[in-house]
N, C-alpha and C. Protein backbone atom coordinates (compact mmCIF):
# COMPACT_ATOMS: atom_id res chain seq x y z
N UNK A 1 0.83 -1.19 0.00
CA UNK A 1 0.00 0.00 0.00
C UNK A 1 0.87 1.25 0.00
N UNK A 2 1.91 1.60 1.08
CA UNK A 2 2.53 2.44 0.85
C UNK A 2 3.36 2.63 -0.09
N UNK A 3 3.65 1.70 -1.16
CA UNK A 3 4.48 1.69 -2.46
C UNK A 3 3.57 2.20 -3.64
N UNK A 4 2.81 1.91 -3.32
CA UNK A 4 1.60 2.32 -4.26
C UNK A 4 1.51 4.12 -4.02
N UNK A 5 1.47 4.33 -3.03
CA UNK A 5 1.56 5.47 -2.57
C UNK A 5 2.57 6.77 -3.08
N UNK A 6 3.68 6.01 -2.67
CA UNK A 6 5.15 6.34 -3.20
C UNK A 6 5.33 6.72 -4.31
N UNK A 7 4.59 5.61 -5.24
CA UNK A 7 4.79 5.48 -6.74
C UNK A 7 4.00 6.63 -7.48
N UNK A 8 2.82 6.70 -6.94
CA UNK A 8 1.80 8.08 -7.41
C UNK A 8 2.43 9.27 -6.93
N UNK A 9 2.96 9.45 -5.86
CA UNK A 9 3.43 10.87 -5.69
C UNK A 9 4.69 10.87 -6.26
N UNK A 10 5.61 10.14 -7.01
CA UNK A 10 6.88 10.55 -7.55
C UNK A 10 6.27 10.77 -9.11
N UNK A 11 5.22 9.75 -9.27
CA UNK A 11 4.49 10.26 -10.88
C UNK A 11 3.98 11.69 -10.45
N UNK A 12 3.07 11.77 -9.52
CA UNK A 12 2.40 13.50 -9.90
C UNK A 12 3.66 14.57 -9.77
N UNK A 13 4.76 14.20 -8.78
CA UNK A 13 5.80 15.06 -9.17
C UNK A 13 6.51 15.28 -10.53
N UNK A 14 6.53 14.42 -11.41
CA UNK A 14 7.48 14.19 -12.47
C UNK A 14 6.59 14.88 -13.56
N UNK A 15 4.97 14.85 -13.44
CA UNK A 15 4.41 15.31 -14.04
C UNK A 15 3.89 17.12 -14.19
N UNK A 16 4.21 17.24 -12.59
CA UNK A 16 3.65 18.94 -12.38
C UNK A 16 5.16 19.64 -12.94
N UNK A 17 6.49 18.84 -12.66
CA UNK A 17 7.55 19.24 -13.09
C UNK A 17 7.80 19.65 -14.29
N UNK A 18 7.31 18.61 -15.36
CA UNK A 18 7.04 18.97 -16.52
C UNK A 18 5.99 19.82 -17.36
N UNK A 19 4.91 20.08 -16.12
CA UNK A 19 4.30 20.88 -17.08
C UNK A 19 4.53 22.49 -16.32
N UNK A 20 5.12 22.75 -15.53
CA UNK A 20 6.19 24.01 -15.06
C UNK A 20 6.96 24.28 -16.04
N UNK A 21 7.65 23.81 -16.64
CA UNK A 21 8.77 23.80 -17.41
C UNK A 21 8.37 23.91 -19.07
N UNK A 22 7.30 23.06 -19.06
CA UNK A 22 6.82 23.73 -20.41
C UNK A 22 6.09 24.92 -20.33
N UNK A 23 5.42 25.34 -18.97
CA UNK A 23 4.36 26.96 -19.56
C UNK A 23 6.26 27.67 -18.81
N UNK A 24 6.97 27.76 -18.49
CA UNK A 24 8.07 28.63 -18.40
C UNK A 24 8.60 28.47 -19.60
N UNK A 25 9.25 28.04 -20.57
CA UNK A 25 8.96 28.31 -22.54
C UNK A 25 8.26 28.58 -22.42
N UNK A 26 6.94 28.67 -22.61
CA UNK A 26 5.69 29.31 -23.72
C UNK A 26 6.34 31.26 -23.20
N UNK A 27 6.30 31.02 -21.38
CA UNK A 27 6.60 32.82 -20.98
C UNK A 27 7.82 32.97 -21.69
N UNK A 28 8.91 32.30 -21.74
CA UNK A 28 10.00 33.26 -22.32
C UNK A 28 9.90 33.16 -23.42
N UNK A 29 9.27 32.90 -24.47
CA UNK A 29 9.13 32.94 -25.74
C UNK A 29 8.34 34.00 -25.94
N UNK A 30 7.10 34.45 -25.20
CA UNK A 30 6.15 35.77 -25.24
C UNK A 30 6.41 36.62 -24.80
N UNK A 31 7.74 36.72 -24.23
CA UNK A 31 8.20 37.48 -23.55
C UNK A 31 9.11 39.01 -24.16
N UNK A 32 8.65 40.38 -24.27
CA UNK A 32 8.73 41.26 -24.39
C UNK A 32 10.38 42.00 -24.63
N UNK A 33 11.11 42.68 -25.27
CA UNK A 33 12.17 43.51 -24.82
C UNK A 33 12.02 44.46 -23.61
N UNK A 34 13.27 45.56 -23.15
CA UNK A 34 12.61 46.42 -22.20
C UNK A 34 12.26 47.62 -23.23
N UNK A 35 12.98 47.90 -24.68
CA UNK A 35 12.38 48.60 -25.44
C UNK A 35 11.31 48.79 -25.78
N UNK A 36 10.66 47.31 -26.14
CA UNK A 36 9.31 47.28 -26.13
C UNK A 36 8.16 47.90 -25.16
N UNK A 37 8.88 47.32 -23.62
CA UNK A 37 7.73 48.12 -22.84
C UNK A 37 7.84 49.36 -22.57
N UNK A 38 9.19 49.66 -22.15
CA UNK A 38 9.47 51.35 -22.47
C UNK A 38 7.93 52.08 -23.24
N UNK A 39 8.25 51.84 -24.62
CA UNK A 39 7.68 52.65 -25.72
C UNK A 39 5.62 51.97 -25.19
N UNK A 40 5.60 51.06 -24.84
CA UNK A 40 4.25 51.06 -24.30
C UNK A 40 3.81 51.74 -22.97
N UNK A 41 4.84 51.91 -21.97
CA UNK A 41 4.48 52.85 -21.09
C UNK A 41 4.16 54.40 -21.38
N UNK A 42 4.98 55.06 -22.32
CA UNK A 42 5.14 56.15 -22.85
C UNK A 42 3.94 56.36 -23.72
N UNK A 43 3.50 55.20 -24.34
CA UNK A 43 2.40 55.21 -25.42
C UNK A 43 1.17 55.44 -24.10
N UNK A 44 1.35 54.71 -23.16
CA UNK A 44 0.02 54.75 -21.89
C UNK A 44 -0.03 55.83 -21.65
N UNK A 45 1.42 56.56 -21.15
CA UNK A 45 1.44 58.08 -20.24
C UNK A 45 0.44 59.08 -21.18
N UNK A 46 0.49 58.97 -22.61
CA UNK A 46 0.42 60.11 -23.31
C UNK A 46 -1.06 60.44 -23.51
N UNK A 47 -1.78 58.69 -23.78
CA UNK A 47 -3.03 58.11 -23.90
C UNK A 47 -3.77 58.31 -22.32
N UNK A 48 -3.19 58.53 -21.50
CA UNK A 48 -3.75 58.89 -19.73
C UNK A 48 -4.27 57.95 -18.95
N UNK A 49 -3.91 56.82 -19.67
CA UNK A 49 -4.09 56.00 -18.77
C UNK A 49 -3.39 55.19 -17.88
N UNK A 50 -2.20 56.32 -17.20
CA UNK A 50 -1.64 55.72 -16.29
C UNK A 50 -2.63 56.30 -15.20
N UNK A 51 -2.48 55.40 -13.53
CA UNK A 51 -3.20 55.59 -12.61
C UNK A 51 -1.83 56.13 -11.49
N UNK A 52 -2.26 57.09 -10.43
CA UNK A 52 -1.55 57.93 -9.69
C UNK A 52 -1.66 57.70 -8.45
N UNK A 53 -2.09 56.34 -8.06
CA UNK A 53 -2.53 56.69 -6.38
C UNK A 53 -3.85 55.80 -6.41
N UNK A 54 -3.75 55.58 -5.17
CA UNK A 54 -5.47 55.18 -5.01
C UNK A 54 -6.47 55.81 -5.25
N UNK A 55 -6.49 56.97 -5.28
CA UNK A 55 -8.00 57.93 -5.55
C UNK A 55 -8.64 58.06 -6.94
N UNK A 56 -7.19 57.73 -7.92
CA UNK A 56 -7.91 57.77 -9.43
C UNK A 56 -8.12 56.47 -10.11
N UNK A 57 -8.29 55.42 -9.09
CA UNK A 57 -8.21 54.10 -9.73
C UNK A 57 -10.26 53.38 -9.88
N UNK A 58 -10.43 53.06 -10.36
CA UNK A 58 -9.95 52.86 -11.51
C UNK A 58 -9.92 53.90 -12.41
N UNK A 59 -9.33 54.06 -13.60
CA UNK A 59 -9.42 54.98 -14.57
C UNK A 59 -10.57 55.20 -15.38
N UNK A 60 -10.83 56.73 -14.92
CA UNK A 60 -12.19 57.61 -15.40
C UNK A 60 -11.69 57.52 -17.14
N UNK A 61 -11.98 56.90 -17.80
CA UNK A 61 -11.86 57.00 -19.29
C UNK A 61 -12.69 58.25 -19.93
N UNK A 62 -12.44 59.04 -20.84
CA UNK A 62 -13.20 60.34 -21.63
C UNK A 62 -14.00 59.20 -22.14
N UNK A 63 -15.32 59.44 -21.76
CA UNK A 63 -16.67 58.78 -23.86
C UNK A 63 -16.32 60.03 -24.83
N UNK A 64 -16.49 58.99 -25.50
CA UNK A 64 -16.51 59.68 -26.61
C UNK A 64 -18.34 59.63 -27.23
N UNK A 65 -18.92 61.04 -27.74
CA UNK A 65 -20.03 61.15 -28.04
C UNK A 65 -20.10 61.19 -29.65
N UNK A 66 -21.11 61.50 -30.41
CA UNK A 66 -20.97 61.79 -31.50
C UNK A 66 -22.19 63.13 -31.44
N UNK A 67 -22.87 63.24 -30.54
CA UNK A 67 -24.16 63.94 -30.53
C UNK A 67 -23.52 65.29 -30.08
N UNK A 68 -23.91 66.40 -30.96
CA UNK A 68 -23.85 68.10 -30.58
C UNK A 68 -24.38 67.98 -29.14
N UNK A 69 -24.39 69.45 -28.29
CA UNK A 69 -24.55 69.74 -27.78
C UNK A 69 -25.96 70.19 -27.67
N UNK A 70 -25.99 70.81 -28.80
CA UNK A 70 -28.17 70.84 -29.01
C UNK A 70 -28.56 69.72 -28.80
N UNK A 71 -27.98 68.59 -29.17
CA UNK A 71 -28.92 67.29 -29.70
C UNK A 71 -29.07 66.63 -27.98
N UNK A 72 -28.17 66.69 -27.15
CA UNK A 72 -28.06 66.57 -26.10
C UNK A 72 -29.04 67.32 -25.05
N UNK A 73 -29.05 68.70 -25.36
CA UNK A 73 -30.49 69.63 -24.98
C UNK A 73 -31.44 69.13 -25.06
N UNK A 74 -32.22 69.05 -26.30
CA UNK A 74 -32.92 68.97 -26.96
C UNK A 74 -33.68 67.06 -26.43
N UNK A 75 -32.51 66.09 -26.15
CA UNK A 75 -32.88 65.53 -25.42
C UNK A 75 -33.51 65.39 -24.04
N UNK A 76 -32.67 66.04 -23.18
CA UNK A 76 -33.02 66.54 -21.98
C UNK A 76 -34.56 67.33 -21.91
N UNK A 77 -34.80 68.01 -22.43
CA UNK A 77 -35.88 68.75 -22.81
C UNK A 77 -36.76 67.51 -23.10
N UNK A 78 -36.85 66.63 -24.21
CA UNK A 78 -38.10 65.74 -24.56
C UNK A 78 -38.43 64.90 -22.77
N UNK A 79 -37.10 64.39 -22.07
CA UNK A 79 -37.45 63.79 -21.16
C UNK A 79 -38.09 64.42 -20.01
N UNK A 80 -37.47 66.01 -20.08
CA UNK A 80 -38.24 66.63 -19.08
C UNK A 80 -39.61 66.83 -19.03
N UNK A 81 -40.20 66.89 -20.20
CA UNK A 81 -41.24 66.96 -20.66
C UNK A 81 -42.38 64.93 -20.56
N UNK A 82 -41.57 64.56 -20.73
CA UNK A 82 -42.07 63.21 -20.99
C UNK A 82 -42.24 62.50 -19.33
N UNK A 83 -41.58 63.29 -18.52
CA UNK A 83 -41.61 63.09 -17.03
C UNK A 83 -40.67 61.97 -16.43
N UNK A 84 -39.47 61.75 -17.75
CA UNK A 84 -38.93 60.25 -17.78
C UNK A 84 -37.24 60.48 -16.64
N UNK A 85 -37.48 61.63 -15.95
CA UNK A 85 -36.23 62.16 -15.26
C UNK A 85 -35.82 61.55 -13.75
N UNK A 86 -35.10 61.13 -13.41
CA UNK A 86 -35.17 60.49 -12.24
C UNK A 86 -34.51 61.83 -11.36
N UNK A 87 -34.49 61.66 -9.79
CA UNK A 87 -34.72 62.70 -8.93
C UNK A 87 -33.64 62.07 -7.57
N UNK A 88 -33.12 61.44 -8.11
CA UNK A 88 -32.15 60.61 -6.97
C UNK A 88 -32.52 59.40 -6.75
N UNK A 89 -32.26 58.59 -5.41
CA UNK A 89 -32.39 57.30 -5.42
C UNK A 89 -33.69 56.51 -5.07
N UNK A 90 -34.17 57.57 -4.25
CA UNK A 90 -35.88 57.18 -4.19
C UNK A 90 -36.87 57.20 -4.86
N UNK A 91 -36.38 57.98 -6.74
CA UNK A 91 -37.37 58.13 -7.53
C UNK A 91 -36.80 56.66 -8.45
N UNK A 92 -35.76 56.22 -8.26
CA UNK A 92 -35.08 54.91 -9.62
C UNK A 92 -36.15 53.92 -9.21
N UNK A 93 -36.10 53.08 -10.44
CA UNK A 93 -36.46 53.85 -11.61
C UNK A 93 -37.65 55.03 -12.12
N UNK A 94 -37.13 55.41 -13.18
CA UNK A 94 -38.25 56.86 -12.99
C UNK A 94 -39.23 56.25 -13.98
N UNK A 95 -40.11 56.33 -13.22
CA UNK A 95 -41.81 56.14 -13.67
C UNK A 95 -42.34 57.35 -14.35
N UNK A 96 -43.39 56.96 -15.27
CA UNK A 96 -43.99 58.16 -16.24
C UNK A 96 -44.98 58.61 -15.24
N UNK A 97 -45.68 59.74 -15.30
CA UNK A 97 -46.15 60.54 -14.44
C UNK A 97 -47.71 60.18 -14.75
N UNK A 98 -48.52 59.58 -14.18
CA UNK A 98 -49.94 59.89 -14.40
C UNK A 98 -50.42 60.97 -15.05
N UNK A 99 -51.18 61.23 -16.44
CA UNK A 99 -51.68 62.71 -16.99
C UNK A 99 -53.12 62.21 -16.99
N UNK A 100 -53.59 63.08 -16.28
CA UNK A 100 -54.88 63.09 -16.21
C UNK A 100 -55.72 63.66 -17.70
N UNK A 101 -56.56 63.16 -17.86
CA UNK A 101 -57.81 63.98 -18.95
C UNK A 101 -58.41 64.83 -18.38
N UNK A 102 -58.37 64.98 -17.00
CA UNK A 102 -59.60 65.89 -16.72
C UNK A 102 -58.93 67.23 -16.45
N UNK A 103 -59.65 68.34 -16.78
CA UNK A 103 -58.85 69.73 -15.89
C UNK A 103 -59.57 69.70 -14.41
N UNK A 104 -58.62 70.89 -13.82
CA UNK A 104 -58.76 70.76 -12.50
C UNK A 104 -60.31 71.51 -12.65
N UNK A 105 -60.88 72.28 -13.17
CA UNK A 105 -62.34 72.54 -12.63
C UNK A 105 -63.46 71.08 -12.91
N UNK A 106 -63.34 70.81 -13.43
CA UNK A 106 -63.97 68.89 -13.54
C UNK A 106 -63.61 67.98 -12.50
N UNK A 107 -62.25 68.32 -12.08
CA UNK A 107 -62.02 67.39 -10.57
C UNK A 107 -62.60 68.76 -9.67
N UNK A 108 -62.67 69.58 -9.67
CA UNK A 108 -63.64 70.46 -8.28
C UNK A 108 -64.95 70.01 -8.28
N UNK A 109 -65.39 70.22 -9.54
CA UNK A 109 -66.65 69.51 -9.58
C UNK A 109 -67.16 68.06 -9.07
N UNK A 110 -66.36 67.04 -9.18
CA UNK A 110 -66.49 65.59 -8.49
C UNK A 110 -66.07 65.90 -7.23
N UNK A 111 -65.17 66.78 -6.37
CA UNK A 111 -65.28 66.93 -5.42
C UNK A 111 -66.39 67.37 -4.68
N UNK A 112 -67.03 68.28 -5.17
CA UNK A 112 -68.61 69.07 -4.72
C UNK A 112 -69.35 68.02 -4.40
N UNK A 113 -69.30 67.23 -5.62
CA UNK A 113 -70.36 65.93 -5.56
C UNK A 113 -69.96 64.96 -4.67
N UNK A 114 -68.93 64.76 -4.30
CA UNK A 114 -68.57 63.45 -3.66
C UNK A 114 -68.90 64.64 -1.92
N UNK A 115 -68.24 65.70 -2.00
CA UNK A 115 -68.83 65.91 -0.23
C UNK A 115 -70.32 65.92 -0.35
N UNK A 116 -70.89 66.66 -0.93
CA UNK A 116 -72.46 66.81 -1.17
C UNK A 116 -73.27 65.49 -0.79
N UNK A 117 -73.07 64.51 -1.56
CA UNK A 117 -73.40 62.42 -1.50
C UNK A 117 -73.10 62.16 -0.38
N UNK A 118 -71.95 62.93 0.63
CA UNK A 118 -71.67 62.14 1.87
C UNK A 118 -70.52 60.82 1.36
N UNK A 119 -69.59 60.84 0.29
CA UNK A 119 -68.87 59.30 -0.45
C UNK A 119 -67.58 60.27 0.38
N UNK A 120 -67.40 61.37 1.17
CA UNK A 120 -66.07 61.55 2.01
C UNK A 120 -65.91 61.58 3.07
N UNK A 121 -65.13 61.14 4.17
CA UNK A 121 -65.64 61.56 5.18
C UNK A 121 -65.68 63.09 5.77
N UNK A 122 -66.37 63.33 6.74
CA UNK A 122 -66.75 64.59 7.04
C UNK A 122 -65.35 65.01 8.28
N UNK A 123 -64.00 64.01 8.55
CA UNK A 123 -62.94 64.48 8.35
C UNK A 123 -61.83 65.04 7.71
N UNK A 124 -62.03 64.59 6.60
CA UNK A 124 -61.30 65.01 5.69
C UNK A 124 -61.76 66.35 4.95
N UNK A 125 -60.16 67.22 5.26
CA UNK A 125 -60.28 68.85 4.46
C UNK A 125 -59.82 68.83 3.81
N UNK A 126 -60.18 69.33 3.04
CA UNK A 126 -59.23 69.78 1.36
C UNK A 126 -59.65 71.37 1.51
């Protein structure tokens, strides 16, 4: 039993050995000049995406837009209008706004009627 034992752990050694040794070729074969990285650091610095510290990590990347500045308005505007604007974290997601059909003298009027019928209670003020 313990030969058996023996025998498997000198195989899994002989085997993890060899496959160490082959991914160490594959790295020094993919493996870079310092010219090379030089000129990619320099290519990063220029591009801004080196990071400075903990406070700018991860890196705030620029978007890039294609839309004017009107078209961007002009958006803002349809949503303000469309009621589709959220208001912080208690409005997410932003829900469309109920639009009523009726004007407000048509809801005074169902109010008249509903105190008049007695359908409110005679606590409630408006």
């Amino acid at each position: 039993m313990k030969t058996a034992i023996y025998a498997l752990m000198i195989s899994f050694s002989l085997v993890a050995g060899a496959a160490q040794a082959a991914n160490s070729d594959a790295v020094a074969s993919a493996s870079k000049t310092r010219t090379q990285v030089v000129a990619e650091l320099h290519e990063a610095r220029a591009l801004g995406l080196m990071s400075h510290g903990e406070l700018d990590y991860p890196l705030a990347l620029q978007a890039s837009s294609s839309k004017t500045r009107q078209q961007v308005q002009a958006e803002l505007a349809a949503a303000r209008a469309a009621g589709t604007l959220s208001h912080g974290e208690l409005d997410y997601p932003p829900s469309a706004t109920d639009l009523s059909s009726k004007t407000r003298a048509e809801v005074l009027v169902e109010l008249a009627a509903a105190r008049q019928s007695g359908e409110l209670s005679k606590f409630i003020e408006y």
